[in-house]
PDB file of N, CA and C in Angstrom:
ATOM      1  N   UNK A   1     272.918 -97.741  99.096  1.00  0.00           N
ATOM      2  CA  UNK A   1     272.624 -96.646  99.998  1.00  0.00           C
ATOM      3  C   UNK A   1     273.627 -95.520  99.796  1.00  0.00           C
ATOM      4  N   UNK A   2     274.397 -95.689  98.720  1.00  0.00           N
ATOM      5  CA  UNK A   2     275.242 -94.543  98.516  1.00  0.00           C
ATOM      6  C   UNK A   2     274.935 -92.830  98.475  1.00  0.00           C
ATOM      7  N   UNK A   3     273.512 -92.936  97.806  1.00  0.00           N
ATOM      8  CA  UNK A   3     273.088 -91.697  97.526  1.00  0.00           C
ATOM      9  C   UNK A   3     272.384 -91.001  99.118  1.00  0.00           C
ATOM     10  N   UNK A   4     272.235 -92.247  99.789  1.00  0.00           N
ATOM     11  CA  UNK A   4     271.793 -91.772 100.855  1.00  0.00           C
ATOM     12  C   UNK A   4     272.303 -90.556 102.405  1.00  0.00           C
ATOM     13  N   UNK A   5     271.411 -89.887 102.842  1.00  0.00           N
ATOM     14  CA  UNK A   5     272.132 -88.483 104.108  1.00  0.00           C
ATOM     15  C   UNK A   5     272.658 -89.651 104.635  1.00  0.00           C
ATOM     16  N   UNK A   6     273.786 -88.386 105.483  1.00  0.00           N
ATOM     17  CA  UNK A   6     274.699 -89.145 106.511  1.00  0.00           C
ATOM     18  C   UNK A   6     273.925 -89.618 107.290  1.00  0.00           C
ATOM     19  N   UNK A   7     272.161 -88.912 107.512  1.00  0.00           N
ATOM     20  CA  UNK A   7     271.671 -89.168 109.134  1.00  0.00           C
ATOM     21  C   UNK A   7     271.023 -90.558 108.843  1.00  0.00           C
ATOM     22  N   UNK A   8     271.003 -91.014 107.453  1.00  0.00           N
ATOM     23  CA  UNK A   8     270.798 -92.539 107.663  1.00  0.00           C
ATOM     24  C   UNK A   8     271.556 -93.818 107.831  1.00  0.00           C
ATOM     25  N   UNK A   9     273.022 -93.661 107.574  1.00  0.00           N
ATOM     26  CA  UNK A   9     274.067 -93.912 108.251  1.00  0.00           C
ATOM     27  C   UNK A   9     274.432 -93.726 109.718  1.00  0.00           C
ATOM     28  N   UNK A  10     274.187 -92.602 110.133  1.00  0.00           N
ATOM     29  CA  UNK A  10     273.927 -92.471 111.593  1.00  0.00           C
ATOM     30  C   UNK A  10     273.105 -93.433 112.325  1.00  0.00           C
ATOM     31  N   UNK A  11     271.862 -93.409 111.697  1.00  0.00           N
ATOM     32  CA  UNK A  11     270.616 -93.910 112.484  1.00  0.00           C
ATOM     33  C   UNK A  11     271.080 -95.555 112.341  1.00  0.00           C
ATOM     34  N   UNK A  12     271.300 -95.942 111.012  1.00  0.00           N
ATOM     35  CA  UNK A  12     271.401 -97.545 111.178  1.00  0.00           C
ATOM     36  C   UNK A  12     272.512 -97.838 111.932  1.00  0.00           C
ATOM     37  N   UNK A  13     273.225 -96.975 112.050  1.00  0.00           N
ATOM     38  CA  UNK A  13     274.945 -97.292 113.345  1.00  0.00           C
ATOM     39  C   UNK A  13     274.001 -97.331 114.803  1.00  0.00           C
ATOM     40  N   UNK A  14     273.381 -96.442 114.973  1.00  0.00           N
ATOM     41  CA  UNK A  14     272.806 -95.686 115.975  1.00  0.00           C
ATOM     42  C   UNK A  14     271.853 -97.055 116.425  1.00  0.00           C
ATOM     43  N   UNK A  15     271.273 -97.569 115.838  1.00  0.00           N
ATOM     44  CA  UNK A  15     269.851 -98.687 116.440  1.00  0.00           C
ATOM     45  C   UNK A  15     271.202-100.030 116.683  1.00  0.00           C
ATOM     46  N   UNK A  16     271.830-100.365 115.720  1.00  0.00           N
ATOM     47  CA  UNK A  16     273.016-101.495 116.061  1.00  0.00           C
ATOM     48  C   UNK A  16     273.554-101.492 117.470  1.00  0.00           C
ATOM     49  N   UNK A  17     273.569-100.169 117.611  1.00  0.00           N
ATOM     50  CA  UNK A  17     274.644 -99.775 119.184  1.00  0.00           C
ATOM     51  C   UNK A  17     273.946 -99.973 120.421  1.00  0.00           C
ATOM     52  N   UNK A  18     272.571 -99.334 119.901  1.00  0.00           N
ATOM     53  CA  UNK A  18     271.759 -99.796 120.841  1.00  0.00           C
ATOM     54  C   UNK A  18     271.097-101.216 120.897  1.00  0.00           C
ATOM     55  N   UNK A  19     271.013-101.683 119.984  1.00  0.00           N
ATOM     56  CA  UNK A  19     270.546-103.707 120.125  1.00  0.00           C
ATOM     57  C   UNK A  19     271.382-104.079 120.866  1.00  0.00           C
ATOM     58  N   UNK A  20     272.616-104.034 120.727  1.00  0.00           N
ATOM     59  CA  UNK A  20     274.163-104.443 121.046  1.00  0.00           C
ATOM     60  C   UNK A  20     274.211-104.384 122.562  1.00  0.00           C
ATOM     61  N   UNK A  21     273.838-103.109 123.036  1.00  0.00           N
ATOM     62  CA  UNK A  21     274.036-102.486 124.455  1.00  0.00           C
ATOM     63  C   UNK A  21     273.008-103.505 124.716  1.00  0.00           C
ATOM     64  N   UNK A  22     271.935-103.147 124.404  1.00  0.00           N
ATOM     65  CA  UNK A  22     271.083-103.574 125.111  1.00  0.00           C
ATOM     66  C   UNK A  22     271.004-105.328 125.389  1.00  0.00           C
ATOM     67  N   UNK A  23     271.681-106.351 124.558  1.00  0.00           N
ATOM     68  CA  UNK A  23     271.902-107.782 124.583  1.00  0.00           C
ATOM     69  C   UNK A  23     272.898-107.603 125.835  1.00  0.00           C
ATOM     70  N   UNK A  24     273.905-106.680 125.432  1.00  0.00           N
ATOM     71  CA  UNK A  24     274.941-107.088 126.401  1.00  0.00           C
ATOM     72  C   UNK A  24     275.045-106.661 128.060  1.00  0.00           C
ATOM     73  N   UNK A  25     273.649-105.652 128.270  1.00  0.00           N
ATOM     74  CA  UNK A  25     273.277-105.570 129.480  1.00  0.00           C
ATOM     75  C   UNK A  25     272.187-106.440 129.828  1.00  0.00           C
ATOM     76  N   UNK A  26     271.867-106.982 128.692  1.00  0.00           N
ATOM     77  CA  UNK A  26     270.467-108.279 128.931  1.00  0.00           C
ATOM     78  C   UNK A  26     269.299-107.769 129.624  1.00  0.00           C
ATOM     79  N   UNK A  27     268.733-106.239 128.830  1.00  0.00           N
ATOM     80  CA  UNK A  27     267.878-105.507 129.419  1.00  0.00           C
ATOM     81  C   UNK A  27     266.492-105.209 127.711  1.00  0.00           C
ATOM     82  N   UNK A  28     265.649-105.392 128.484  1.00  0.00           N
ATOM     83  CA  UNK A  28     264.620-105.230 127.245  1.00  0.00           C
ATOM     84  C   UNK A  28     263.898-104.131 127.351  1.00  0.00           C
ATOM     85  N   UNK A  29     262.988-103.972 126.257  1.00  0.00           N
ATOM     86  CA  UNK A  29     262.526-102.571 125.726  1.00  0.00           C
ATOM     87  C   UNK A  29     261.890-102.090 126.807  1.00  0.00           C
ATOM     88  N   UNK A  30     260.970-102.740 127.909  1.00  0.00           N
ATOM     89  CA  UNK A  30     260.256-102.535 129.013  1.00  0.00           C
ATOM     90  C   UNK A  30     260.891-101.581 130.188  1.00  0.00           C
ATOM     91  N   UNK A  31     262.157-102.072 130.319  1.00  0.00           N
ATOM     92  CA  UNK A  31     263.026-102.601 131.383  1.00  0.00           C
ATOM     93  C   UNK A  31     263.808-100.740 131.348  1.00  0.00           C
ATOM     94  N   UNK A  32     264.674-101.102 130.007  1.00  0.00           N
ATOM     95  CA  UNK A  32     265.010-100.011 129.322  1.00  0.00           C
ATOM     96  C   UNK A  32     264.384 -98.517 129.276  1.00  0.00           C
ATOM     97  N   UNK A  33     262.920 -99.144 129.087  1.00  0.00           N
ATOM     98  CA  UNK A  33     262.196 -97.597 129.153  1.00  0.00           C
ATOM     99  C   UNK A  33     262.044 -96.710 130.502  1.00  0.00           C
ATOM    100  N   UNK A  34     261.767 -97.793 131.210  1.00  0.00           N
ATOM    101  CA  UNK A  34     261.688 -97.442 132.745  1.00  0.00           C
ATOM    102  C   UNK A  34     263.240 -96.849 133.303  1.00  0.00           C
ATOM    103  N   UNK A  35     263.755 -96.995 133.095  1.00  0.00           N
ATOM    104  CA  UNK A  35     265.097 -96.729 133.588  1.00  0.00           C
ATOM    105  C   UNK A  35     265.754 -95.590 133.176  1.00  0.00           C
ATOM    106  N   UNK A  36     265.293 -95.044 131.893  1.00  0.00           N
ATOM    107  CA  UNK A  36     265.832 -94.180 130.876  1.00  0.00           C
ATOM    108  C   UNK A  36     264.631 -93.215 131.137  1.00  0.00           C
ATOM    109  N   UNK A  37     263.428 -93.592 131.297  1.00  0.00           N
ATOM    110  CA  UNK A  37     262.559 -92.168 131.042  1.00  0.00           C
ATOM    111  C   UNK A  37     262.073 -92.401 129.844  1.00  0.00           C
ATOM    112  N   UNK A  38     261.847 -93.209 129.142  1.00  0.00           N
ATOM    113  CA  UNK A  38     261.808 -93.502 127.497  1.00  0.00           C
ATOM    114  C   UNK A  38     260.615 -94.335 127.540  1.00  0.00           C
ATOM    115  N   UNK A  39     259.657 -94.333 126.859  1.00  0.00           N
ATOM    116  CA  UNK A  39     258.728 -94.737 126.243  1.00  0.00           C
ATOM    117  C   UNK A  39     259.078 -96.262 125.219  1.00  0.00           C
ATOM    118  N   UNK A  40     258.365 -97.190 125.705  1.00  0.00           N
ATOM    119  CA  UNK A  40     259.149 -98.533 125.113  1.00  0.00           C
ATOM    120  C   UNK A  40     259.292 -98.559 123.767  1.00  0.00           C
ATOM    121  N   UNK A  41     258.139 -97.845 123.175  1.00  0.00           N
ATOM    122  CA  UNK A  41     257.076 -97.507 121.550  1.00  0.00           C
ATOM    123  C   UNK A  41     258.597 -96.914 121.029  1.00  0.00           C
ATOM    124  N   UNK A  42     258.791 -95.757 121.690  1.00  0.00           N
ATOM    125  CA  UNK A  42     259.806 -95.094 121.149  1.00  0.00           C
ATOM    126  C   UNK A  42     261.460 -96.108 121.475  1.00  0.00           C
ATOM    127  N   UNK A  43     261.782 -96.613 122.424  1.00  0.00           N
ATOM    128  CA  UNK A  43     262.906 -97.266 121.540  1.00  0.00           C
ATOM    129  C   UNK A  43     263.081 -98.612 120.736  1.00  0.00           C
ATOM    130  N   UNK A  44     261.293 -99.164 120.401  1.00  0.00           N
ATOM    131  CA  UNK A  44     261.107 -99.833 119.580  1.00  0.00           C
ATOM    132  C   UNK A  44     261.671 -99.007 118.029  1.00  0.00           C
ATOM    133  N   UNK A  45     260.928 -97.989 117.579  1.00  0.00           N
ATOM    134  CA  UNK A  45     261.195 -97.442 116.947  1.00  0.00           C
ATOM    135  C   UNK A  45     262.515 -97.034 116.362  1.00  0.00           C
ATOM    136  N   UNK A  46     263.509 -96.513 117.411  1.00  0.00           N
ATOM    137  CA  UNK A  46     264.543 -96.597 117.486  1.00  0.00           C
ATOM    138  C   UNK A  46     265.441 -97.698 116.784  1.00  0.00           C
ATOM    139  N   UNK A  47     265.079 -98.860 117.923  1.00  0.00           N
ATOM    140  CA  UNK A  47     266.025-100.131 117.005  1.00  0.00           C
ATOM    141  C   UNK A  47     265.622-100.473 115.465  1.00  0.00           C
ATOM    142  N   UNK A  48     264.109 -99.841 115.062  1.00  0.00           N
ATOM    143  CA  UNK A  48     263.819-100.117 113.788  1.00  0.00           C
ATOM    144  C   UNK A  48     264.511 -99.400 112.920  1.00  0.00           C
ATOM    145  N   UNK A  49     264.915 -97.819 113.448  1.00  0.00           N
ATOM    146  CA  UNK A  49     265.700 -97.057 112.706  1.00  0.00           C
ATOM    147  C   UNK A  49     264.301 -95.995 112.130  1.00  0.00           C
ATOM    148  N   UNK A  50     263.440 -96.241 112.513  1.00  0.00           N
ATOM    149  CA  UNK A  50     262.107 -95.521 111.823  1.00  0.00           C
ATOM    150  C   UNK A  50     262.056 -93.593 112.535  1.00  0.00           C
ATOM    151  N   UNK A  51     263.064 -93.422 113.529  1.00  0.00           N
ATOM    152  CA  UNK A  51     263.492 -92.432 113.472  1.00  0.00           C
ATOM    153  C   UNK A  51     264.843 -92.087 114.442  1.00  0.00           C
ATOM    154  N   UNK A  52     265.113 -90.432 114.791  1.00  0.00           N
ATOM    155  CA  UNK A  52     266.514 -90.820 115.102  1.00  0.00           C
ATOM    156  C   UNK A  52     266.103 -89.827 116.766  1.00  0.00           C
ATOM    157  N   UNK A  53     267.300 -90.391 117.773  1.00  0.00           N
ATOM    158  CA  UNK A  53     266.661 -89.635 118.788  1.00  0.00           C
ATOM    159  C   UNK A  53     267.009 -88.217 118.968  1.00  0.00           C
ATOM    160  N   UNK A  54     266.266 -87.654 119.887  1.00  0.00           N
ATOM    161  CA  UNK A  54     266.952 -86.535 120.162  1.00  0.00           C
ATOM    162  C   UNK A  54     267.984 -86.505 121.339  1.00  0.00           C
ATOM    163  N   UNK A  55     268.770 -85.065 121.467  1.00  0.00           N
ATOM    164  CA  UNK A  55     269.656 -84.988 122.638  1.00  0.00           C
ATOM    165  C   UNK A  55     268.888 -85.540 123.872  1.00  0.00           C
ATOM    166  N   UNK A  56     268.151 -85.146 124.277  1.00  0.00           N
ATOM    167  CA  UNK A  56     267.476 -85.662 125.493  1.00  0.00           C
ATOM    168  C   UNK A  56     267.253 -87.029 125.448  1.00  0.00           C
ATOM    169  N   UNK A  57     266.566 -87.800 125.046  1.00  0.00           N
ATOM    170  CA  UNK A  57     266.963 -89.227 124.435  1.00  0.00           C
ATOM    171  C   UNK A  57     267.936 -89.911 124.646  1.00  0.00           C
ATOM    172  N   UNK A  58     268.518 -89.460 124.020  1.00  0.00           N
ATOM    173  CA  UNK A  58     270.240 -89.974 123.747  1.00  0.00           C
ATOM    174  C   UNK A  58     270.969 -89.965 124.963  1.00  0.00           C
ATOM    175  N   UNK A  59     270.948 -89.242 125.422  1.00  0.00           N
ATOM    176  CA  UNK A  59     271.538 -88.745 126.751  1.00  0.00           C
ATOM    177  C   UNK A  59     270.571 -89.353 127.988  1.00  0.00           C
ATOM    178  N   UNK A  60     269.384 -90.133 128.130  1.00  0.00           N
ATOM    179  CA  UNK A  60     268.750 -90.410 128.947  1.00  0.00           C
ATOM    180  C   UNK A  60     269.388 -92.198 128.793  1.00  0.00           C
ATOM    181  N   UNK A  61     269.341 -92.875 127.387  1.00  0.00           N
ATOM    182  CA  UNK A  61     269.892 -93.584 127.021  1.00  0.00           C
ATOM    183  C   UNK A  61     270.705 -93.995 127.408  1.00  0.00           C
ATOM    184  N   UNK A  62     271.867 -93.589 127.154  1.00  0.00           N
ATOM    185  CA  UNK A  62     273.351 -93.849 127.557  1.00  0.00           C
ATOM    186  C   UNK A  62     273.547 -93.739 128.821  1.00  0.00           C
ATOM    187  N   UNK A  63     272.631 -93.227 129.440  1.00  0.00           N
ATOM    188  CA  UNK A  63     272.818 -92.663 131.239  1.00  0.00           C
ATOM    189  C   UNK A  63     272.265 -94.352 131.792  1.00  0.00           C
ATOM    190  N   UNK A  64     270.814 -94.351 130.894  1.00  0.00           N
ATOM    191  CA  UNK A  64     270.736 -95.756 131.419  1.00  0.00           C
ATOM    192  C   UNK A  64     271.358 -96.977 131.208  1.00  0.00           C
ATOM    193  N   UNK A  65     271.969 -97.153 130.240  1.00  0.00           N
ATOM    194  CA  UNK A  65     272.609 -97.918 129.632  1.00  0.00           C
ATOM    195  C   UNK A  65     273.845 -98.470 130.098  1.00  0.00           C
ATOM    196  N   UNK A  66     274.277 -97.204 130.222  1.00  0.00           N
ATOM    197  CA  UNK A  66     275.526 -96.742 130.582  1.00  0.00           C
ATOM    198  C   UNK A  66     276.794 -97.344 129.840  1.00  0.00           C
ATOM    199  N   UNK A  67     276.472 -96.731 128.659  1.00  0.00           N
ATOM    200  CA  UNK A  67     277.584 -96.749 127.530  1.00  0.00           C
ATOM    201  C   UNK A  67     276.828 -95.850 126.531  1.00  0.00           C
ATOM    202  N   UNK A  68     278.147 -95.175 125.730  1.00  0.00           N
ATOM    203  CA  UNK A  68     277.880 -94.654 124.512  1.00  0.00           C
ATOM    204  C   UNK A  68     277.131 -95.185 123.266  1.00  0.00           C
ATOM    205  N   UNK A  69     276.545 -94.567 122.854  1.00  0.00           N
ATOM    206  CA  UNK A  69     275.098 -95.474 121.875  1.00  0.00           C
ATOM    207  C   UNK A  69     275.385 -94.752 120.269  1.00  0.00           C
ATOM    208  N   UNK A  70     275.766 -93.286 120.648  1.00  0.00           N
ATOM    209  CA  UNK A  70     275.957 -92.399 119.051  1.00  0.00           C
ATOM    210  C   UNK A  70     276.913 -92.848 118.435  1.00  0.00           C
ATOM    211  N   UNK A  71     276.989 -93.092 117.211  1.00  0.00           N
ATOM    212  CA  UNK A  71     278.028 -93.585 116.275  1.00  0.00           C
ATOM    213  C   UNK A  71     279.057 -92.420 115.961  1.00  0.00           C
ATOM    214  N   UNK A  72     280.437 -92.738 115.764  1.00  0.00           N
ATOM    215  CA  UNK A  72     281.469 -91.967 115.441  1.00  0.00           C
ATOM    216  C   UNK A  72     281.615 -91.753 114.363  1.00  0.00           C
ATOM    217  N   UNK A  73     282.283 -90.545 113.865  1.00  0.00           N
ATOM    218  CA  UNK A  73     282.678 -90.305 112.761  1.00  0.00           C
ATOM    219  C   UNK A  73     282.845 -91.165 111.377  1.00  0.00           C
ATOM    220  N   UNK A  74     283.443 -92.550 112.012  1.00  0.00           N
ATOM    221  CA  UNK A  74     283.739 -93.760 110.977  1.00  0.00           C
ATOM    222  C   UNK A  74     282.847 -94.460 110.389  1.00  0.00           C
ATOM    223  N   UNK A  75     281.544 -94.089 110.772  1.00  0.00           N
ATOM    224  CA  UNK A  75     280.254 -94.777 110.279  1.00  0.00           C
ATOM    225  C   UNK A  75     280.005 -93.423 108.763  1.00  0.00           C
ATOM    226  N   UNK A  76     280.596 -92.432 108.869  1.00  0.00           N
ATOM    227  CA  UNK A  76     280.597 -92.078 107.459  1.00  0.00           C
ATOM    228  C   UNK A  76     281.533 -91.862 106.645  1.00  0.00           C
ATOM    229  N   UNK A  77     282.443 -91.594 107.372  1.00  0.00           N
ATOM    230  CA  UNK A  77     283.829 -91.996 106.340  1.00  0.00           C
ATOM    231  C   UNK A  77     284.017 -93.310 105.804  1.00  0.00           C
ATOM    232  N   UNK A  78     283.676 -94.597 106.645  1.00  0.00           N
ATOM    233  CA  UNK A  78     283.640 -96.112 106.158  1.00  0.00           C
ATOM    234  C   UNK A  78     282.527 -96.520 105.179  1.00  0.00           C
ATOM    235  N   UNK A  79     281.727 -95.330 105.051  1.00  0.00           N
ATOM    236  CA  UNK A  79     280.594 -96.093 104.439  1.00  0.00           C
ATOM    237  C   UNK A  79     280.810 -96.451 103.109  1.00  0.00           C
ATOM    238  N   UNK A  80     281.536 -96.862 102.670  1.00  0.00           N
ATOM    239  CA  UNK A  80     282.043 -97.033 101.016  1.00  0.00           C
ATOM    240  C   UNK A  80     282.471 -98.703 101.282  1.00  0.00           C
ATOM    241  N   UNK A  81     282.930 -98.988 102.333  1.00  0.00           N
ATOM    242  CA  UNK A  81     283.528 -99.762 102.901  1.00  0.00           C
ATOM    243  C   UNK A  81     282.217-101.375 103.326  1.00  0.00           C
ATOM    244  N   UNK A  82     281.959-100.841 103.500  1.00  0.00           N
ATOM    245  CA  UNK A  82     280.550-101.755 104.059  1.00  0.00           C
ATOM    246  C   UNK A  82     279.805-102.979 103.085  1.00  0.00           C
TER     247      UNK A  82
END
């Protein structure tokens, strides 16, 4: 995946953070959608990585979640690393 954009590095950090959150609040795609404003389809999609969200999204996300979901900087500086 070397040759690959940062935003696919993003996105596969990005769906991890959210599986992660979401095990560790023990909340499912249903549950999740309702709470967030989010469409279940769409954060199916999401954890597939099949696309990336937008600000509104993201921010509806994390509100529900309630933790940070966007990946930091180190998901592209590390990527050599992986």
């Amino acid at each position: 995946m070397e040759d690959a954009p940062v935003s696919a590095y993003y996105g596969q950090a990005f769906a991890r953070n959210l599986a992660q959150a979401m095990a560790t609040a023990e909340i499912g795609l249903r549950a999740l959608g309702d709470r967030a404003g989010v469409s279940h389809a769409t954060i199916s999609r999401l954890l597939r990585g099949m696309v990336l969200p937008d600000m509104g999204t993201l921010a509806r996300l994390e509100a529900a979640i309630g933790t940070g979901l966007w990946p930091d900087l180190t998901v592209w500086t590390d990527r050599d690393c992986g």
